[in-house]
Each structure stands twice: as structure tokens, then as C-alpha cells.
Protein backbone atom coordinates (compact mmCIF):
# COMPACT_ATOMS: atom_id res chain seq x y z
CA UNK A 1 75.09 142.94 107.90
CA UNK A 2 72.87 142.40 111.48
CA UNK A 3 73.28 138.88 112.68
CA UNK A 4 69.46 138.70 111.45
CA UNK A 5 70.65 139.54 108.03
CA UNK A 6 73.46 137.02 108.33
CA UNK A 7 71.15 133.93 109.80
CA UNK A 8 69.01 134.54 106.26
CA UNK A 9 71.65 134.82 104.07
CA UNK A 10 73.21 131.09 105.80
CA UNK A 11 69.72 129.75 105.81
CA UNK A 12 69.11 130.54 102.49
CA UNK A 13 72.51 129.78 101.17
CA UNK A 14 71.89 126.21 102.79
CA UNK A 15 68.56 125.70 101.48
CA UNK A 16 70.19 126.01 97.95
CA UNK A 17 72.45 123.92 98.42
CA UNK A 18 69.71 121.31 98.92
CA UNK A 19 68.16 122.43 95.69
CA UNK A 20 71.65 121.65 94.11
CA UNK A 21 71.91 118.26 95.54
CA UNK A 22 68.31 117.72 94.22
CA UNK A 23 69.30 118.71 90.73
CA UNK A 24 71.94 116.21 90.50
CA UNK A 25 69.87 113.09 91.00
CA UNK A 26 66.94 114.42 89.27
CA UNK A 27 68.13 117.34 86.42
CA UNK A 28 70.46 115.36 84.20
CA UNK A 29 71.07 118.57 82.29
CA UNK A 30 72.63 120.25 86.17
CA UNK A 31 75.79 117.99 85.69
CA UNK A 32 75.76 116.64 82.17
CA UNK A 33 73.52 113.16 81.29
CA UNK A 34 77.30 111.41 81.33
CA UNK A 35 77.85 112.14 84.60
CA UNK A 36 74.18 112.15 85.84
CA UNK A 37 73.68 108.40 85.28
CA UNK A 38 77.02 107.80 86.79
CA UNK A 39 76.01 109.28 90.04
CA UNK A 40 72.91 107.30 89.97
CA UNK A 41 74.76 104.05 89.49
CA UNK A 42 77.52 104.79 92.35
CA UNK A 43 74.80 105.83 94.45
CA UNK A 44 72.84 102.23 93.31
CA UNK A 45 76.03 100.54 94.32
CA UNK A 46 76.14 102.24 97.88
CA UNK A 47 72.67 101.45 98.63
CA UNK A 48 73.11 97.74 97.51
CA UNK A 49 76.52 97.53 99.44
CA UNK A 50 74.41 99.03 102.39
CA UNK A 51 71.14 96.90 102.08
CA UNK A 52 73.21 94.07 101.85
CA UNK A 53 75.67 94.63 104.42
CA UNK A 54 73.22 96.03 106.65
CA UNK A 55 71.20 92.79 106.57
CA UNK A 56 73.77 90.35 107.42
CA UNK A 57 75.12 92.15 110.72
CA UNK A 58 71.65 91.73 111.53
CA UNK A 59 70.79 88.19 111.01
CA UNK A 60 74.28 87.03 111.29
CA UNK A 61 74.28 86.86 115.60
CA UNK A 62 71.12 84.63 115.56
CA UNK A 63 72.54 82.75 112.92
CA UNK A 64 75.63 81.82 114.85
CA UNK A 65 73.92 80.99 117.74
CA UNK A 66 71.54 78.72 116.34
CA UNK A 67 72.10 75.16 113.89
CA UNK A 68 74.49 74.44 112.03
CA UNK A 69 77.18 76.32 114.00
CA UNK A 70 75.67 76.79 117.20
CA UNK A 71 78.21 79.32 119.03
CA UNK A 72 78.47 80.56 122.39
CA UNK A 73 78.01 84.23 123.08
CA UNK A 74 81.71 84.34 124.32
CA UNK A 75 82.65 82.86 120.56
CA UNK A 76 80.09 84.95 118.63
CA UNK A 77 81.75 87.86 119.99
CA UNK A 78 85.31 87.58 119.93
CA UNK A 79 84.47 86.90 115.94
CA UNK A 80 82.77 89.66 115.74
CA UNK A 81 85.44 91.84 117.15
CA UNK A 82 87.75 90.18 114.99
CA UNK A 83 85.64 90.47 111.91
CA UNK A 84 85.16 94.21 112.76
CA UNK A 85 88.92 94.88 113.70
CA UNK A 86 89.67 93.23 110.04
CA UNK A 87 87.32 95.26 108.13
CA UNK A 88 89.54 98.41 109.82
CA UNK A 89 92.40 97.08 108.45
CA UNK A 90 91.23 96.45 104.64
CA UNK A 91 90.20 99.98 104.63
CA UNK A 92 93.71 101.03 106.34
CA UNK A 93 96.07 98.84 104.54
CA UNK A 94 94.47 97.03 101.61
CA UNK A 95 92.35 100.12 100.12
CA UNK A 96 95.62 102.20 100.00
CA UNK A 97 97.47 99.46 98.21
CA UNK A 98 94.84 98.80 95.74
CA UNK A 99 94.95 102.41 94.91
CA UNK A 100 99.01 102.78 94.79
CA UNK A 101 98.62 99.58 91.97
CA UNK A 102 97.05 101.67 89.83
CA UNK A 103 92.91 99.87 90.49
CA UNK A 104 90.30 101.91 89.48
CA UNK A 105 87.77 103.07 91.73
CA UNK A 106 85.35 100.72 90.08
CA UNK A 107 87.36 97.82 89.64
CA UNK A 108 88.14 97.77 93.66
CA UNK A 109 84.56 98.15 94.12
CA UNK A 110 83.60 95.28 91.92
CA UNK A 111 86.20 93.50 94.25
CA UNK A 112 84.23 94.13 97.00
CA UNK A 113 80.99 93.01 95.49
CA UNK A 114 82.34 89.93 94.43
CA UNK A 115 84.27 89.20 97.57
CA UNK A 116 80.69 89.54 99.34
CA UNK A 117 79.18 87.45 96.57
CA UNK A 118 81.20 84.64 97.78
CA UNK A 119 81.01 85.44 101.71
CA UNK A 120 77.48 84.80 101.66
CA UNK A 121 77.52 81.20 99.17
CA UNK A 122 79.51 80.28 101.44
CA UNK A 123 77.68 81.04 105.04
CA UNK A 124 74.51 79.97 103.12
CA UNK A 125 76.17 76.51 102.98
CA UNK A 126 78.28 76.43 105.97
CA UNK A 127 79.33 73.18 107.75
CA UNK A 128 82.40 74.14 109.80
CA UNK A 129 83.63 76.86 111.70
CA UNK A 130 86.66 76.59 109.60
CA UNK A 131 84.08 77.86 106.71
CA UNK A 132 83.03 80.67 109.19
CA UNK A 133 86.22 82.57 109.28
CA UNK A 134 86.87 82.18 105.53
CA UNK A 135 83.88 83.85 104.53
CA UNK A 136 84.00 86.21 107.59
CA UNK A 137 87.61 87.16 105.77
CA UNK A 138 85.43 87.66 102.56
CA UNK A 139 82.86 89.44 104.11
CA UNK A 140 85.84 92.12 105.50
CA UNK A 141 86.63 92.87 101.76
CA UNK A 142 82.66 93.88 101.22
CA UNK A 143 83.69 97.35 102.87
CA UNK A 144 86.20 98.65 99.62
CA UNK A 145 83.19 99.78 97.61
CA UNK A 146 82.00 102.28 99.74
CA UNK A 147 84.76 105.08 99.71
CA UNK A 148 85.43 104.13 96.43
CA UNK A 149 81.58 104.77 95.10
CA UNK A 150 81.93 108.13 97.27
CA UNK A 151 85.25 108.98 95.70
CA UNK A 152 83.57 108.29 92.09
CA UNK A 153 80.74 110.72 93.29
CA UNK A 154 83.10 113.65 94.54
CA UNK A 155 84.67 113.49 90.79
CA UNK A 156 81.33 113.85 88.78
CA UNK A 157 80.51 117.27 90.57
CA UNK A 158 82.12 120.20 91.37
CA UNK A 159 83.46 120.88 94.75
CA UNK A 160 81.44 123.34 95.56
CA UNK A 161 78.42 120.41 95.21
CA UNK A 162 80.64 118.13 97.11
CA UNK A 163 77.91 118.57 100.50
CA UNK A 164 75.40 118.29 98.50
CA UNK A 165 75.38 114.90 96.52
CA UNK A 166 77.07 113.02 99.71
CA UNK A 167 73.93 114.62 102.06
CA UNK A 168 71.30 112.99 99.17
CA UNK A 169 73.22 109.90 98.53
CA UNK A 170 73.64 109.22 102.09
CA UNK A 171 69.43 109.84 102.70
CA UNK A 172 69.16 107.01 100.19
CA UNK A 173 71.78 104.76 102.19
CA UNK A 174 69.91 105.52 104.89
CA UNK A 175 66.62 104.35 103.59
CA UNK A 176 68.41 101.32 102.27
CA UNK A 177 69.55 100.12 105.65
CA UNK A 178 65.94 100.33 107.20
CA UNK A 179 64.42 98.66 104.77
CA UNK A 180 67.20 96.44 105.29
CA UNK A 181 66.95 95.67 108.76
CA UNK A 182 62.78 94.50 108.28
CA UNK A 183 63.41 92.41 105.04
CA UNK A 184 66.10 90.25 106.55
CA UNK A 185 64.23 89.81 109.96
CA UNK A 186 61.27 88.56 107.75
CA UNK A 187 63.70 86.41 105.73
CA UNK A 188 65.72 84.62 108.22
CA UNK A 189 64.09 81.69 109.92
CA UNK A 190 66.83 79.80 112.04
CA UNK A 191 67.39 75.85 111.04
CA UNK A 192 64.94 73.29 111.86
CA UNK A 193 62.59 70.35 111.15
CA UNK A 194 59.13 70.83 111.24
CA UNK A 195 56.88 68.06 109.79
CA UNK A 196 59.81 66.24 107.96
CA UNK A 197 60.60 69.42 106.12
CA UNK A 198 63.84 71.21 107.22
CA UNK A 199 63.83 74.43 107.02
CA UNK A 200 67.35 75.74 105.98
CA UNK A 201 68.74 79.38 107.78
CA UNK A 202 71.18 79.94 105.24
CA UNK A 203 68.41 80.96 102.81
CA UNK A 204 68.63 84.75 103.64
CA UNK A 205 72.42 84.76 102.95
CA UNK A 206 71.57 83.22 99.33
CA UNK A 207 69.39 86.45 98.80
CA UNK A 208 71.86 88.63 100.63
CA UNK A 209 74.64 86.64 97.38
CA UNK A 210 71.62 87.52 95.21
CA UNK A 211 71.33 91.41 96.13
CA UNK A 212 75.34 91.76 95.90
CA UNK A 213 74.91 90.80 92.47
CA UNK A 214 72.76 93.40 91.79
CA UNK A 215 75.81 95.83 92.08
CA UNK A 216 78.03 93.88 89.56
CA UNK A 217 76.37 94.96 86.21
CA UNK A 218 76.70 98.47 87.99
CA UNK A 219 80.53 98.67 88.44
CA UNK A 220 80.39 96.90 85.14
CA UNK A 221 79.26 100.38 83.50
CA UNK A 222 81.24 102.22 85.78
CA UNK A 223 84.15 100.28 84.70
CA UNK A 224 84.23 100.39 80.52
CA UNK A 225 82.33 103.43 80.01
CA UNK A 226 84.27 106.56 79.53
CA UNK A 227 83.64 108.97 81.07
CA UNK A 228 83.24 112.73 79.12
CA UNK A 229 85.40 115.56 79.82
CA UNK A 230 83.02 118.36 81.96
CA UNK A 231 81.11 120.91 80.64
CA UNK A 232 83.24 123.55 81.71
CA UNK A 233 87.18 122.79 80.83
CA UNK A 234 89.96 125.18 81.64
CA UNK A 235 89.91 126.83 78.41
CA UNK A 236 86.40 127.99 79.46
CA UNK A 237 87.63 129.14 82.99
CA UNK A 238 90.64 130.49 81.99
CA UNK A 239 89.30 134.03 80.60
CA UNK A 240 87.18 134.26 83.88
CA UNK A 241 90.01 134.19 86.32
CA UNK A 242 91.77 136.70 83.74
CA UNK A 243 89.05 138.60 84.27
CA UNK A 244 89.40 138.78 88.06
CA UNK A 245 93.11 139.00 87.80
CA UNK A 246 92.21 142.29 85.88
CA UNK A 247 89.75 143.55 87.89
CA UNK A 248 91.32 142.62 91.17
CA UNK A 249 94.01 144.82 89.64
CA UNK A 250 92.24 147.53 88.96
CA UNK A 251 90.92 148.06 92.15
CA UNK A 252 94.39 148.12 93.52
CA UNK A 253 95.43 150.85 91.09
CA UNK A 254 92.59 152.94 92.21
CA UNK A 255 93.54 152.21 96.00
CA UNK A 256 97.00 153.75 95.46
């Protein structure tokens, strides 16, 4: 082959690989309608986790800074270091822990959603700063559904398809986020009186509580229904890599 002939064949080989990933989200028959609604609702649970999440970092500064709490810049960031520094460690030590126990995927990512369920009651009603770091402990916990969701993914398709459905399901996460970032701007009005009526900040973290939710009937799915074996099984594949055996054989006979 030129390198002309080789750029096509890559391009081409790429661009099918796009096709593939399109398939999964939107041909149930490409992986099986078992599998195709469970990479919809994994997917749903991402871009929840990821709307959600997405909003809070945010919001959450400003909200900090302003009434109830009213933190410094020095003390909004060393919590957010710490916050961030802790969500590393769930994913380094608590994810592999949950998995060595035997969790399922799903049940460690309903974990997660509930864990942020509660993070954001709480900052929606917050009083102390004691209250701060207990939800901001919560809040680390939000971060197990996401490998989880893409480990749930990587077992509905085959490996080959692996690229594919992470490149389309992250596009989605993607969108998520952005839409993400205007919503909660819109949302989040910081505490005050104006006219006798207060206006209460921790309203955005009750719809943040309310979008986690979202995920929970999700998981729920994910969680009870069985899944059904793949189309192909090894019974099927078996006579195919006879076949090359054979073949590959054969060729070898011929050499010598």
C-alpha cells in the first residue's frame, strides 16, 4: 500500500467506527434491545452524575463566599483542595474496596447517587461550617458512579466497539455539563432580603438533590434486571477460530 492508500484505509476505518458507535445508541438490533437500553440508562446516569456535579463546582465558590457561610477566599480554597484531594482518594481506595466486597457496578453507583442526594439536602440547609465538611465528605462519594457506569458500558459491547460507545457517551457528557454550567448560573441567586422576602441560595442545591434523583430509578433497572447472555456465545465462535486454526494450518503445510 502507498501512504495515500494507507491514510484512506485509516480514515475510512475511523469513520466506521463512528457509524458503529452510532448504531449502538440508536439500532437496538446492533447490540441486542437487552443491552441497547442498558447503554442508554448508564449513559442517562453519566450525564445526570455530570449535569449535576458539574453544576455544583460551579455555584458552590459563590455560595461559600456569600450568606449563610460567608468564607474567605483563603478558607474556600483550602476546602476545595481538600474536597478535591478526597474525591482522589474514594476513587483510589474506596472504589477498589467496594469492588473486592463483591458490589455491583450498579449498586456502587446507586451509592454515589444517594451519597450526592444527601450532600446537596444538606448544603441546601446549611447553618454551620461543621455541616459544610459533612456534606463536602458526601459530595466526595458522588464520583463512584462514573467508572462504574463506564465499566457497565465496556461489558454491553464488544471490545472492538469499546472506542466507540465511550467517544458517543462522552459527546453526551459533554453536552450535559454545558447545559449545566448556564442552568445553575440562572438558578443560583446568593441569600438576601429584598422587600421582606428572603431569598434563600440553597435553592439550586435542592434541584441539584432533585436531578441526582433522577439517576436512582436508573441504577434501579440496572440493578434487578438481568441481563441476557450475548448474541454471539462461545459455542457460536468456537467453529470460527477452528476454522482459522485450520486454515492457518494449511497455509503452513503449503509453505513447507
Amino acid at each position: 500500500l502507498t501512504w495515500k492508500e494507507r491514510d484512506f484505509s485509516t480514515n475510512t476505518k475511523g469513520f466506521s467506527k463512528f457509524i458503529n458507535g452510532l448504531k449502538i445508541f440508536f439500532y437496538p438490533k446492533y447490540t441486542g434491545f437487552s443491552n441497547w437500553w442498558r447503554v442508554w440508562a448508564a449513559t442517562g446516569v453519566i450525564c445526570i452524575g455530570s449535569f449535576s456535579a458539574i453544576g455544583g463546582v460551579e455555584i458552590q465558590n459563590y455560595f461559600l463566599y456569600n450568606r449563610p457561610l460567608q468564607w474567605s477566599y483563603d478558607h474556600i480554597g483550602y476546602y476545595s483542595a481538600a474536597w478535591s484531594g478526597l474525591m482522589g482518594l474514594v476513587l483510589i481506595f474506596v472504589l477498589p474496596v467496594f469492588v473486592a466486597v463483591g458490589l455491583s457496578n450498579a449498586f456502587i453507583g446507586l451509592i454515589g447517587s444517594l451519597s450526592a442526594i444527601t450532600a446537596n439536602v444538606i448544603i441546601a440547609n446549611v447553618k454551620t461550617n461543621w455541616e459544610m465538611y459533612i456534606a463536602g465528605a458526601l459530595q466526595s462519594m458522588q464520583q463512584l458512579g462514573f467508572p462504574v457506569m463506564r465499566t457497565i458500558l465496556a461489558s454491553l459491547v464488544r471490545p472492538e466497539d469499546h472506542g466507540a460507545i465511550f467517544t458517543i457517551s462522552s459527546s453526551f457528557q459533554m453536552v450535559a455539563s454545558d447545559i449545566s454550567t448556564i442552568v445553575f448560573n440562572k438558578i443560583y441567586k446568593p441569600e438576601t432580603v429584598i422587600s421582606g422576602h428572603k431569598i434563600n441560595a440553597g435553592i439550586a442545591f435542592w434541584v441539584m438533590a432533585s436531578t441526582w434523583a433522577t439517576s436512582i430509578p436508573l441504577l434501579l433497572l440496572l440493578l434487578f434486571c438481568k441481563q441476557r447472555k450475548r448474541s454471539i456465545d462461545v459455542e457460536e465462535e468456537r467453529p470460527l477460530l477452528d476454522d482459522s486454526i485450520s486454515s492457518y494450518g494449511s497455509k503452513n503445510n503449503k509453505t513447507i
